[in-house]
N, C-alpha and C. Protein backbone atom coordinates (compact mmCIF):
# COMPACT_ATOMS: atom_id res chain seq x y z
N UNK A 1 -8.48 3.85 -13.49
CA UNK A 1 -7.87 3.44 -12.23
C UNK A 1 -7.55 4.70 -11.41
N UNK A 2 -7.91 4.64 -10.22
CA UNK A 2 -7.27 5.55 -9.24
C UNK A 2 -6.13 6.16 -9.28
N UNK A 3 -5.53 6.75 -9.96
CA UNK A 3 -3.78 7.15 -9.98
C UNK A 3 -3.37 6.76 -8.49
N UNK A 4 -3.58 7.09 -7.23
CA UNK A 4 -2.90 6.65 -6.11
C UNK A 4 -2.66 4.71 -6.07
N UNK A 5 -3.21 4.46 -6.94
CA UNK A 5 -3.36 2.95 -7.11
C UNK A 5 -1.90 2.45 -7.77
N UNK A 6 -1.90 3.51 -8.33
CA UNK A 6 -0.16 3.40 -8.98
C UNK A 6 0.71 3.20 -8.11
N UNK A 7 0.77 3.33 -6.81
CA UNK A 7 1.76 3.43 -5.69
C UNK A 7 1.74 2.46 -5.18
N UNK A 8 0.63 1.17 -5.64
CA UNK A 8 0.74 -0.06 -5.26
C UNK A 8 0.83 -1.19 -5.94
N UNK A 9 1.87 -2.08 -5.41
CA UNK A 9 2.34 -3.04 -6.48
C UNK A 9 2.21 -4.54 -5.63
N UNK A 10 2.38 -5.79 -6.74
CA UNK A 10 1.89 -6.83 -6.17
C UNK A 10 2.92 -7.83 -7.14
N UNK A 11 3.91 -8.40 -5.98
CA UNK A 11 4.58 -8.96 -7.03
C UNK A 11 5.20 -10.24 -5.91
N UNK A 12 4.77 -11.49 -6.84
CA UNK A 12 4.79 -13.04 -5.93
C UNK A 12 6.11 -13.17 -5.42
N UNK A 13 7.44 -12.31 -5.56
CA UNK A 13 8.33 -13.10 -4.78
C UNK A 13 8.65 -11.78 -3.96
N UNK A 14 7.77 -10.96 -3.78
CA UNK A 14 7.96 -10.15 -2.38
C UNK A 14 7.03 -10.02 -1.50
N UNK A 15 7.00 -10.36 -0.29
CA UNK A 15 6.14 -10.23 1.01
C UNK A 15 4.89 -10.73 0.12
N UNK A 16 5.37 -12.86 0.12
CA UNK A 16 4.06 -13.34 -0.21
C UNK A 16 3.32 -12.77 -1.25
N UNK A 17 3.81 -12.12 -1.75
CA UNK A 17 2.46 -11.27 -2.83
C UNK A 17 1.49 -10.58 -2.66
N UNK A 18 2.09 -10.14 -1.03
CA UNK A 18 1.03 -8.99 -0.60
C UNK A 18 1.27 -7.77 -1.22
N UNK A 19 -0.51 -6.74 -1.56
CA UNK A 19 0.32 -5.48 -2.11
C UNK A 19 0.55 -4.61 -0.70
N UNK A 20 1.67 -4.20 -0.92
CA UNK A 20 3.15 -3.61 -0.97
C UNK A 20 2.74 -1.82 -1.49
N UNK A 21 3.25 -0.97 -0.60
CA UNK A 21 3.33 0.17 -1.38
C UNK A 21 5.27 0.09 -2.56
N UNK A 22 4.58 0.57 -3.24
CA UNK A 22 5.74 0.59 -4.48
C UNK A 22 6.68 0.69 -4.61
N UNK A 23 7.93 -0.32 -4.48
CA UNK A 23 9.57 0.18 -4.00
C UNK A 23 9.37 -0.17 -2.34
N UNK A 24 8.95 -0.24 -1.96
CA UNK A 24 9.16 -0.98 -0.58
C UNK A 24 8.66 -2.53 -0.02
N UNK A 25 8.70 -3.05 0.84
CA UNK A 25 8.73 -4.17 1.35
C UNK A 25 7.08 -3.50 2.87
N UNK A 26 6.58 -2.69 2.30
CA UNK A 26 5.46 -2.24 3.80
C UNK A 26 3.96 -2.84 2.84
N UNK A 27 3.65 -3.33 3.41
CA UNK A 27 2.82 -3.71 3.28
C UNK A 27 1.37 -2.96 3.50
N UNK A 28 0.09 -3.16 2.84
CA UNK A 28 -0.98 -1.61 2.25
C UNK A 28 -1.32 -2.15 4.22
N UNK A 29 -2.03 -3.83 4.05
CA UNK A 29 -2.44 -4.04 4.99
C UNK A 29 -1.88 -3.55 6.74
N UNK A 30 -0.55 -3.16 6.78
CA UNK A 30 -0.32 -2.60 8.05
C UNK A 30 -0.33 -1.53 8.05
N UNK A 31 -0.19 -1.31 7.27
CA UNK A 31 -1.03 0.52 7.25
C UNK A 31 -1.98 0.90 7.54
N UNK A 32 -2.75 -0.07 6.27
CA UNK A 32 -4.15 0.14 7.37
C UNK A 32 -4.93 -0.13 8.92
N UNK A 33 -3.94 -0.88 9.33
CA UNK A 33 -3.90 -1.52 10.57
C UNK A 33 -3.51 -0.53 11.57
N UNK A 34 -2.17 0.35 11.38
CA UNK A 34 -2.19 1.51 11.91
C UNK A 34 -2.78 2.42 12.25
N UNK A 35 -3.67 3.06 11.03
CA UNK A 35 -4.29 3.92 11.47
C UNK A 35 -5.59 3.37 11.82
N UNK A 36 -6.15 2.40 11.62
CA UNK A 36 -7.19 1.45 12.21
C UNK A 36 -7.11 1.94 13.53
N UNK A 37 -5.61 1.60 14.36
CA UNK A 37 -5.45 2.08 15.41
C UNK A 37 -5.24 3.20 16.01
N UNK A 38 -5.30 3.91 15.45
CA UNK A 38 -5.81 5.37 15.91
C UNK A 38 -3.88 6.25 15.55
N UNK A 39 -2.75 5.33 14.94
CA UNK A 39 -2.05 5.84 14.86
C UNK A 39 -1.82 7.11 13.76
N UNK A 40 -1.42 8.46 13.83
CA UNK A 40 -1.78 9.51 12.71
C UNK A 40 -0.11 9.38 11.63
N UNK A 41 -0.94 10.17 10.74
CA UNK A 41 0.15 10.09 9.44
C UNK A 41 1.17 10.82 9.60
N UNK A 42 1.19 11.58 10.69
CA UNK A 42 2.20 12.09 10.88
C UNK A 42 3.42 11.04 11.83
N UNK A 43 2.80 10.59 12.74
CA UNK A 43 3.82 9.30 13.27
C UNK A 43 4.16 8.15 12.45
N UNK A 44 2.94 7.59 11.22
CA UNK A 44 3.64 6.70 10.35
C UNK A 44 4.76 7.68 9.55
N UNK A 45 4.89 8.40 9.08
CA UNK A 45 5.80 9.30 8.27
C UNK A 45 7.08 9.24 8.80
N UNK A 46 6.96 8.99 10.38
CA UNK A 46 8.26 9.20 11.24
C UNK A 46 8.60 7.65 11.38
N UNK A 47 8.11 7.20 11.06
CA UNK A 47 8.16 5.16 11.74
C UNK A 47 8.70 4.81 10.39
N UNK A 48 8.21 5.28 9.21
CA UNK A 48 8.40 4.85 7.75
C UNK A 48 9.28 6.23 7.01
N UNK A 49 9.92 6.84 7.26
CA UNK A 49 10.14 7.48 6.46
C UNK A 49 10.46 7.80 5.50
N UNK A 50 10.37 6.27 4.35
CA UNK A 50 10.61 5.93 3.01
C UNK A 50 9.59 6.34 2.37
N UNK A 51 7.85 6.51 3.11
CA UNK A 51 6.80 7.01 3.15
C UNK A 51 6.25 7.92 2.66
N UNK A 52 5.62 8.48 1.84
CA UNK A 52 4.59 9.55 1.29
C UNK A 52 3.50 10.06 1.93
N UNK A 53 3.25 11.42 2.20
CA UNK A 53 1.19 11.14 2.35
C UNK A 53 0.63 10.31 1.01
N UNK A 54 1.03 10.84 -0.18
CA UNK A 54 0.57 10.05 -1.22
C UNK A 54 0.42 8.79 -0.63
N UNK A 55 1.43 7.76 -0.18
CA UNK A 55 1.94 6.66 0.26
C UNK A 55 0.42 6.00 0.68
N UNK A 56 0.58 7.28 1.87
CA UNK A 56 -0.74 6.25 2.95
C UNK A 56 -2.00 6.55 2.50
N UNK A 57 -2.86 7.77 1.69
CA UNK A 57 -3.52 7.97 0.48
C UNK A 57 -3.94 6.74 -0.41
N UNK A 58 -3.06 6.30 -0.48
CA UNK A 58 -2.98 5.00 -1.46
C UNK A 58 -3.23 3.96 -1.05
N UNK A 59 -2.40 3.60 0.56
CA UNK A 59 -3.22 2.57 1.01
C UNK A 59 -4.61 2.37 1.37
N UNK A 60 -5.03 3.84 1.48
CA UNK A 60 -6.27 3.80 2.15
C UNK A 60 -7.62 3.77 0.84
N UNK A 61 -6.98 4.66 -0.13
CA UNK A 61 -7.52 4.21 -1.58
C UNK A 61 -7.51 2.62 -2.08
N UNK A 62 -6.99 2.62 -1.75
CA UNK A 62 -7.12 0.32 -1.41
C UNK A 62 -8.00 -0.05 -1.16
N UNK A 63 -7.57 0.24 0.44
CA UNK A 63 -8.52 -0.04 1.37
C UNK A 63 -9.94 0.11 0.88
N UNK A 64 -10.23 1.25 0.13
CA UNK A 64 -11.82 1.36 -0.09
C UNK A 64 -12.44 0.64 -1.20
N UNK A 65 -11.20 0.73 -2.05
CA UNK A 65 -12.10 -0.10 -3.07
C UNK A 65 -12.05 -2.06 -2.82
N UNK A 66 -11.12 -2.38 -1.59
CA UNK A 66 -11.35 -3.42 -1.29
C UNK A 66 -12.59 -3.64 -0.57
N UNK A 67 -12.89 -2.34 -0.13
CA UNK A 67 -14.01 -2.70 0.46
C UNK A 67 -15.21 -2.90 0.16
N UNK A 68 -15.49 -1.88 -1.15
CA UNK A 68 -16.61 -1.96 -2.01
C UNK A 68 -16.58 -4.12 -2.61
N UNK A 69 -16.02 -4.95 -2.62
CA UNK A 69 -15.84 -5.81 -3.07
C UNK A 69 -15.41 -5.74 -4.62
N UNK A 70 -15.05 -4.73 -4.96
CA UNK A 70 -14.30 -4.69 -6.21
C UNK A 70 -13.32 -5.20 -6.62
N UNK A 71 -12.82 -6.12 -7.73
CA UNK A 71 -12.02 -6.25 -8.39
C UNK A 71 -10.92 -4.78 -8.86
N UNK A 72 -9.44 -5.03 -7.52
CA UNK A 72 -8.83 -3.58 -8.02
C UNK A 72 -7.65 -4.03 -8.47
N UNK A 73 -7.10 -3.60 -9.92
CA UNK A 73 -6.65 -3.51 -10.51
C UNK A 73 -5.05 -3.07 -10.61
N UNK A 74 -4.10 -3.76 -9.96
CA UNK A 74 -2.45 -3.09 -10.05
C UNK A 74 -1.84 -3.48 -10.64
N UNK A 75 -0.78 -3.29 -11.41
CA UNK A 75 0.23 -4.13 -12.16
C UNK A 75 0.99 -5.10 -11.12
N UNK A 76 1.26 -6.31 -11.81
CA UNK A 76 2.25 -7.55 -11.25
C UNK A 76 2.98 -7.50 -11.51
N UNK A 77 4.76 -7.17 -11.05
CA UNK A 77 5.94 -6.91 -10.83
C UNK A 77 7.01 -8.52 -10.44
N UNK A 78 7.14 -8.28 -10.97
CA UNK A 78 9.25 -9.44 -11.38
C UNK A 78 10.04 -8.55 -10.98
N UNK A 79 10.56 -9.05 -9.90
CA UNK A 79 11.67 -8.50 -9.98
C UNK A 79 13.21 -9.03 -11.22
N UNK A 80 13.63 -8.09 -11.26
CA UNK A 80 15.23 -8.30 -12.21
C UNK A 80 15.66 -9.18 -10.93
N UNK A 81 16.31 -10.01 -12.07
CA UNK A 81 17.54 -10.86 -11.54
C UNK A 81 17.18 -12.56 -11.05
């Protein structure tokens, strides 16, 4: 597995069960949507600053292997409580 893949988690009772970068509620998909839009990592960094380069690295490491049509691989997360 990608180690940056580690930074993304997928867990059904947060944001729908979208993956999520890890410990947050942001979702991979608006990320990628961001810079889709021409926005740079240096302004998500400032918009998110809970954020990593790793962070957006990771989404975009997603992004690719979603794109290849691959089956990608993250752990499924419960939350406590």
């Amino acid at each position: 597995m990608n180690e940056l893949l580690r930074r993304i988690s997928i867990d059904p009772d947060v944001c729908f069960g979208k993956p999520c970068i890890r410990g947050t509620r942001i979702w991979v998909s608006l990320l990628l949507d961001y810079l889709a839009s021409g926005m740079t990592e240096a302004e998500l960094l400032e918009e998110y600053p809970q954020l990593t380069s790793k962070d957006i690295r990771a989404a975009l490491a997603y992004g690719a292997e979603a794109a290849r049509g691959r089956f990608i691989s993250v752990p499924m997360e419960k939350r406590a409580g």
